[in-house]
C-alpha atoms as a PDB file:
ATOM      1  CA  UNK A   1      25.151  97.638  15.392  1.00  0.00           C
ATOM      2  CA  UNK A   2      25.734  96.677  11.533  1.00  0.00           C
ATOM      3  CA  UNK A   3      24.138  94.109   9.592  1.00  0.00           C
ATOM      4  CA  UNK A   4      26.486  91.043  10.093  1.00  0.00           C
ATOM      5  CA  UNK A   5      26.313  91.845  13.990  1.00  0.00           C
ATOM      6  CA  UNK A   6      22.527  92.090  13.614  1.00  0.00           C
ATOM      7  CA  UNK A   7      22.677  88.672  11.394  1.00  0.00           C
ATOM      8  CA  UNK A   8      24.919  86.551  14.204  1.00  0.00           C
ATOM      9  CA  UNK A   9      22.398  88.334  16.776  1.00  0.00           C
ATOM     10  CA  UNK A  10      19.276  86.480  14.798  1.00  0.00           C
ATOM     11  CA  UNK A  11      21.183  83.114  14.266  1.00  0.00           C
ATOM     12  CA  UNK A  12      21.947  82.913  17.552  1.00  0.00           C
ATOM     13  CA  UNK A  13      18.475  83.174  18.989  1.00  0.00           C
ATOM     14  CA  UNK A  14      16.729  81.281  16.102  1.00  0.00           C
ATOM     15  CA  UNK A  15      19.281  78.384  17.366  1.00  0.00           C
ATOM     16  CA  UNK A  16      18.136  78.812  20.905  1.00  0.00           C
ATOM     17  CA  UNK A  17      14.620  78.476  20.228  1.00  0.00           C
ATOM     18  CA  UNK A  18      15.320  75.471  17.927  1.00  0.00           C
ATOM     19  CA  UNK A  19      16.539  73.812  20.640  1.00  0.00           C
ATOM     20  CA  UNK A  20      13.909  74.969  22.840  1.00  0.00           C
ATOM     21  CA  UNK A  21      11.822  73.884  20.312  1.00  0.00           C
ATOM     22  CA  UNK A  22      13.195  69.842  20.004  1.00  0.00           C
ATOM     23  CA  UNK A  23      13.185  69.988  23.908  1.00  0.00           C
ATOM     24  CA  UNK A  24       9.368  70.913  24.026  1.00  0.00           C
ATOM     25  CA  UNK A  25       8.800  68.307  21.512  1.00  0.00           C
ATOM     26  CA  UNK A  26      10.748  65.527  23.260  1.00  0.00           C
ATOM     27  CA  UNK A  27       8.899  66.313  26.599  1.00  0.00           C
ATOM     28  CA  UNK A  28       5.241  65.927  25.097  1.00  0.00           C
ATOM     29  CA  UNK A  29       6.233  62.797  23.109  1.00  0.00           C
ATOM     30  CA  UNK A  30       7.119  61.516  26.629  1.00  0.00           C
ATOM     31  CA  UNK A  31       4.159  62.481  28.348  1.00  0.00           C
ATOM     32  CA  UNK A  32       2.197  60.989  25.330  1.00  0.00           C
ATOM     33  CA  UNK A  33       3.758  57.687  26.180  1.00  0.00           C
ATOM     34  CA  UNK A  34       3.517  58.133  29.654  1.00  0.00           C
ATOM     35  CA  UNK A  35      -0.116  58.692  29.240  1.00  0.00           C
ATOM     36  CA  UNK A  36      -1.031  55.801  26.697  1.00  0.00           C
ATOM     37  CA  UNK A  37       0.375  53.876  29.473  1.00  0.00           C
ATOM     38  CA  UNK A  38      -1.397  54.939  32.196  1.00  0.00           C
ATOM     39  CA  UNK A  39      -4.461  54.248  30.004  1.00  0.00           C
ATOM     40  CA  UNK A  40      -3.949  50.521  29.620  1.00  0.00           C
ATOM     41  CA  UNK A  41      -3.344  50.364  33.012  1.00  0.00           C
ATOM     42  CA  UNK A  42      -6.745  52.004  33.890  1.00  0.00           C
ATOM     43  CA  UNK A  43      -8.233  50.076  31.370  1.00  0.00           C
ATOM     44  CA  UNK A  44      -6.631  46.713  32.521  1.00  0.00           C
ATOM     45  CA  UNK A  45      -7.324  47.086  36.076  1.00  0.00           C
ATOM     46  CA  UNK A  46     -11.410  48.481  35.079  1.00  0.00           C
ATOM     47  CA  UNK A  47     -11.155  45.000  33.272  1.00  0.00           C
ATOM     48  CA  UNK A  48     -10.029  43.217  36.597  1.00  0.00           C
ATOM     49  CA  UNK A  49     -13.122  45.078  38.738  1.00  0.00           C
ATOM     50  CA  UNK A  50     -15.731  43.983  36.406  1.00  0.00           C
ATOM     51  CA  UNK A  51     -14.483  40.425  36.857  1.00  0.00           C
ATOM     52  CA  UNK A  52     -13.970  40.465  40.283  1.00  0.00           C
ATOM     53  CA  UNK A  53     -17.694  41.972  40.117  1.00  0.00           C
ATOM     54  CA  UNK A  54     -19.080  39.107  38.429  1.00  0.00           C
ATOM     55  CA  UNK A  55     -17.408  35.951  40.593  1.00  0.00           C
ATOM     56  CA  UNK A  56     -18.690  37.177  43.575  1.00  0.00           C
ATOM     57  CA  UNK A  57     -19.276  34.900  45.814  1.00  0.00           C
ATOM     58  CA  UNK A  58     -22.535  36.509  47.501  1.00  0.00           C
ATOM     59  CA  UNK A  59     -25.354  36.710  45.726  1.00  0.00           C
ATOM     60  CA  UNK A  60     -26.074  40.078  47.146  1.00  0.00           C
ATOM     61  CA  UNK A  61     -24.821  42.796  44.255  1.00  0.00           C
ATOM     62  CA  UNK A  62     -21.613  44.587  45.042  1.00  0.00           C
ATOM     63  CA  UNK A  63     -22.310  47.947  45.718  1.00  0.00           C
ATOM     64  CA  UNK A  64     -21.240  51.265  43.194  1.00  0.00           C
ATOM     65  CA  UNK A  65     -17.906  52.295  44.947  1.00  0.00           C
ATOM     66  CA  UNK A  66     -18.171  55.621  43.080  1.00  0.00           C
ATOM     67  CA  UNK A  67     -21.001  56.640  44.904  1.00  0.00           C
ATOM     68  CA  UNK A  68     -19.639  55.303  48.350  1.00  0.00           C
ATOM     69  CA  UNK A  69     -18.228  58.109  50.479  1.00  0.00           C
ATOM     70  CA  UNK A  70     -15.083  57.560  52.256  1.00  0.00           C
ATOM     71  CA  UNK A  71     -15.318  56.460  55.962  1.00  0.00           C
ATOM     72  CA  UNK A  72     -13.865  59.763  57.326  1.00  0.00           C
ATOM     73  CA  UNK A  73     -17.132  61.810  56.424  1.00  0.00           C
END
């Protein structure tokens, strides 16, 4: 193998992983939307339990649904 075959060889892989590279990039820079958006939704809808917490209608206090087990145990 000479040098310019050798050369082409290295071009041609260093433009593989470029694009590799750029689709690795625009995957996390999805994700990283995705996930501030799933964030304001979580926060939104943590805002909407602590309301519905407070204008309870019973005076009895709602109990901690983290702790609650599921009925099936």
């Amino acid at each position: 193998m000479n040098w310019e075959e050798r050369i082409e060889r290295l071009e041609m892989e260093l433009a593989h992983q470029q694009r590799t590279t750029d689709q690795l990039n625009q995957a996390v820079s999805e994700q990283s939307l995705d996930l501030l958006r799933l964030r304001r939704t979580i926060d939104r809808l943590a805002k909407r339990v602590d309301e519905l917490a407070t204008k309870s209608d019973t005076s009895e206090p709602l109990p901690d649904i983290v702790d609650e087990k599921p009925p099936h145990y």
